[in-house]
Protein backbone atom coordinates (compact mmCIF):
# COMPACT_ATOMS: atom_id res chain seq x y z
CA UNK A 1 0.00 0.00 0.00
CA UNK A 2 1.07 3.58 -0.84
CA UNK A 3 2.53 5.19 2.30
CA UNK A 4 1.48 8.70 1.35
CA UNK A 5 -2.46 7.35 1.25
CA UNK A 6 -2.04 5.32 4.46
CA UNK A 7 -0.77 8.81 6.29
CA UNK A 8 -3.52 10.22 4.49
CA UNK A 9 -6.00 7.58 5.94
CA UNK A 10 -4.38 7.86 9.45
CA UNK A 11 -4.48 11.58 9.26
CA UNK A 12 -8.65 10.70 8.93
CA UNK A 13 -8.96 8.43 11.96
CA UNK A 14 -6.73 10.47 14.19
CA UNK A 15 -9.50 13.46 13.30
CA UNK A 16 -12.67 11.28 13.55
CA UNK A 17 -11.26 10.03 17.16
CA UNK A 18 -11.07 6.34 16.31
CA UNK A 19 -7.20 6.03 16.12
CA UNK A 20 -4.60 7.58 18.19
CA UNK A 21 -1.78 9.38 16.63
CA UNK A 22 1.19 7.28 18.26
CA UNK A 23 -0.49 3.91 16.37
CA UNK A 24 0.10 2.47 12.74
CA UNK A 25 -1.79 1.99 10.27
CA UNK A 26 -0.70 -1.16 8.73
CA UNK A 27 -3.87 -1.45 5.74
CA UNK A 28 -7.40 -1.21 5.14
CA UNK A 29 -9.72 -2.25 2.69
CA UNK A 30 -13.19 -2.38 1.94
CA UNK A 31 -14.86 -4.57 4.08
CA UNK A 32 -18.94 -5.37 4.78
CA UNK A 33 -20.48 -5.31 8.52
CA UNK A 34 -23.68 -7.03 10.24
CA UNK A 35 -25.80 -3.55 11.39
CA UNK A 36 -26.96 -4.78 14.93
CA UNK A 37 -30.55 -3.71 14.97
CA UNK A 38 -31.62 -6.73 17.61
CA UNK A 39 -29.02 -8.82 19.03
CA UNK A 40 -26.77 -10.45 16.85
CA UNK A 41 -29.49 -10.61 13.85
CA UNK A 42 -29.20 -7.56 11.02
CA UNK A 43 -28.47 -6.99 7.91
CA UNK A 44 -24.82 -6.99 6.11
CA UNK A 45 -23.76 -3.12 5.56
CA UNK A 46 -20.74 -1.53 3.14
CA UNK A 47 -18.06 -0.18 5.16
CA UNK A 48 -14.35 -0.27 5.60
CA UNK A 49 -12.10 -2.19 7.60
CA UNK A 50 -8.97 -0.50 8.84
CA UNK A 51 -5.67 -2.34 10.26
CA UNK A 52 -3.56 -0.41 12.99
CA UNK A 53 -0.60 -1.88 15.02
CA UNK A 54 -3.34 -1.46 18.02
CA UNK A 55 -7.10 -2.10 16.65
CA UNK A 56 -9.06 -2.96 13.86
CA UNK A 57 -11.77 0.49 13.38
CA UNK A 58 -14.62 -0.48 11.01
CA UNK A 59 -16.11 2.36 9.77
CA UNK A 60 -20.14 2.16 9.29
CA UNK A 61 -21.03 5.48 7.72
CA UNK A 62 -22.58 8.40 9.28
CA UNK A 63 -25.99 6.69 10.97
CA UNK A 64 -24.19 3.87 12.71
CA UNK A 65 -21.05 3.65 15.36
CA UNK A 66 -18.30 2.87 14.30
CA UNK A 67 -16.96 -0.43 15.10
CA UNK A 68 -13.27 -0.07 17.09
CA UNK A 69 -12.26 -3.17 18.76
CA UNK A 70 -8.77 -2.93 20.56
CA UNK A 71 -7.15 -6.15 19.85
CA UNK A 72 -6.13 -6.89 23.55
CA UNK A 73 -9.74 -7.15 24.03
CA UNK A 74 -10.14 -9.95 21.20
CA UNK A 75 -11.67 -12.65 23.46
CA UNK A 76 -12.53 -15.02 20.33
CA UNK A 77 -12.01 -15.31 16.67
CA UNK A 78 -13.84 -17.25 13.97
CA UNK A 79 -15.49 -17.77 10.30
CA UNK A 80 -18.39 -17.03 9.06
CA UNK A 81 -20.41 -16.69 5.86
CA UNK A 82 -22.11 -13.48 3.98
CA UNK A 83 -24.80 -15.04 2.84
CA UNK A 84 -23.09 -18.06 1.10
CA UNK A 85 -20.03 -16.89 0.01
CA UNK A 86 -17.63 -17.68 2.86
CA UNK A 87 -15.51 -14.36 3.51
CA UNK A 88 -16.84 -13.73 7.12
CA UNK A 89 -14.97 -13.35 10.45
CA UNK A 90 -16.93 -13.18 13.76
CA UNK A 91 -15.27 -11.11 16.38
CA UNK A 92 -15.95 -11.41 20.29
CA UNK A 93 -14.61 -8.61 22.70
CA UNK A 94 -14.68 -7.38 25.65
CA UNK A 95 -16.27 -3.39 24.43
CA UNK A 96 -14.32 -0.68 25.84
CA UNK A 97 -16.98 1.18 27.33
CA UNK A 98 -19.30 -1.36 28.95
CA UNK A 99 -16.82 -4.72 29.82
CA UNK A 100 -19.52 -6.47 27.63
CA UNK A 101 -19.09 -9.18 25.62
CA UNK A 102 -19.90 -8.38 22.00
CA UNK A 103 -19.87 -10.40 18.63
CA UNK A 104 -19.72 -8.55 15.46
CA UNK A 105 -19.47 -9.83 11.78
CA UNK A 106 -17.10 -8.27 9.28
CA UNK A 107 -16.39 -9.46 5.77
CA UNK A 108 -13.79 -8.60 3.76
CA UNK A 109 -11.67 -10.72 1.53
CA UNK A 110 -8.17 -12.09 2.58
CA UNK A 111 -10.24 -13.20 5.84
CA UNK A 112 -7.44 -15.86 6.92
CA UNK A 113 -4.55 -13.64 6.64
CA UNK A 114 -6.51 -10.74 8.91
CA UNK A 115 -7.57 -13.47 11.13
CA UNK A 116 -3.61 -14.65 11.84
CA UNK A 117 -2.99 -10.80 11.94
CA UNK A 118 -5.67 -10.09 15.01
CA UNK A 119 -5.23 -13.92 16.67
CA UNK A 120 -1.35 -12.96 16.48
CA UNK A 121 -1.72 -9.24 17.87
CA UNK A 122 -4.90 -10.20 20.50
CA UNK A 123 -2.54 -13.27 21.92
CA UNK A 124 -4.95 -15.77 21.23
């Protein structure tokens, strides 16, 4: 990836809040999201899935909250399917604000290689 559009990028998160300035952004890319309307049922959304040293940050558009999951509280990592194609990751952590546990869906493709990246980074 280009480094001048990943400072770019970073440059964005560190303004929206979702990143601090002392982490790196290692990639992003564009990535789809279950909307949690009731429980863990919803329908799959277009986003973006960035990749810092510290966190994955999904970002869900201007309606929604934005998905930022710290990966030292990754709890639990696994597959999943969008619809049938299989290119989903399901994502339990411990949320920063509450000390719940919550599951959230991302797809994106490359799922393995971002599922070693977090598993390696969260310890698990």
């Amino acid at each position: 990836m280009n480094e001048a559009k990943l400072e770019k990028q970073k440059q964005n998160l560190v303004e929206l809040g979702v990143m601090d300035p002392s982490d790196t952004l290692v990639d992003y890319l564009q990535a789809s999201y279950v909307e949690r309307l009731v429980g863990k049922m919803g329908p799959w959304k277009q986003g973006w899935a960035y990749f810092t040293e510290e966190r994955l940050i999904v970002l869900t558009g201007l309606l929604a909250d934005n998905i930022v999951v710290p990966y030292r509280n990754i709890r639990e990592l696994g597959k999943c399917s969008q619809l049938l194609v299989p290119i989903g990751i399901t994502i339990t952590y411990e949320e920063m604000e509450t000390g719940k546990l919550v599951t959230d869906k991302i797809s994106m493709m490359k799922r393995d290689k971002w599922i070693d990246f977090m598993a390696q980074k969260a310890g698990i």
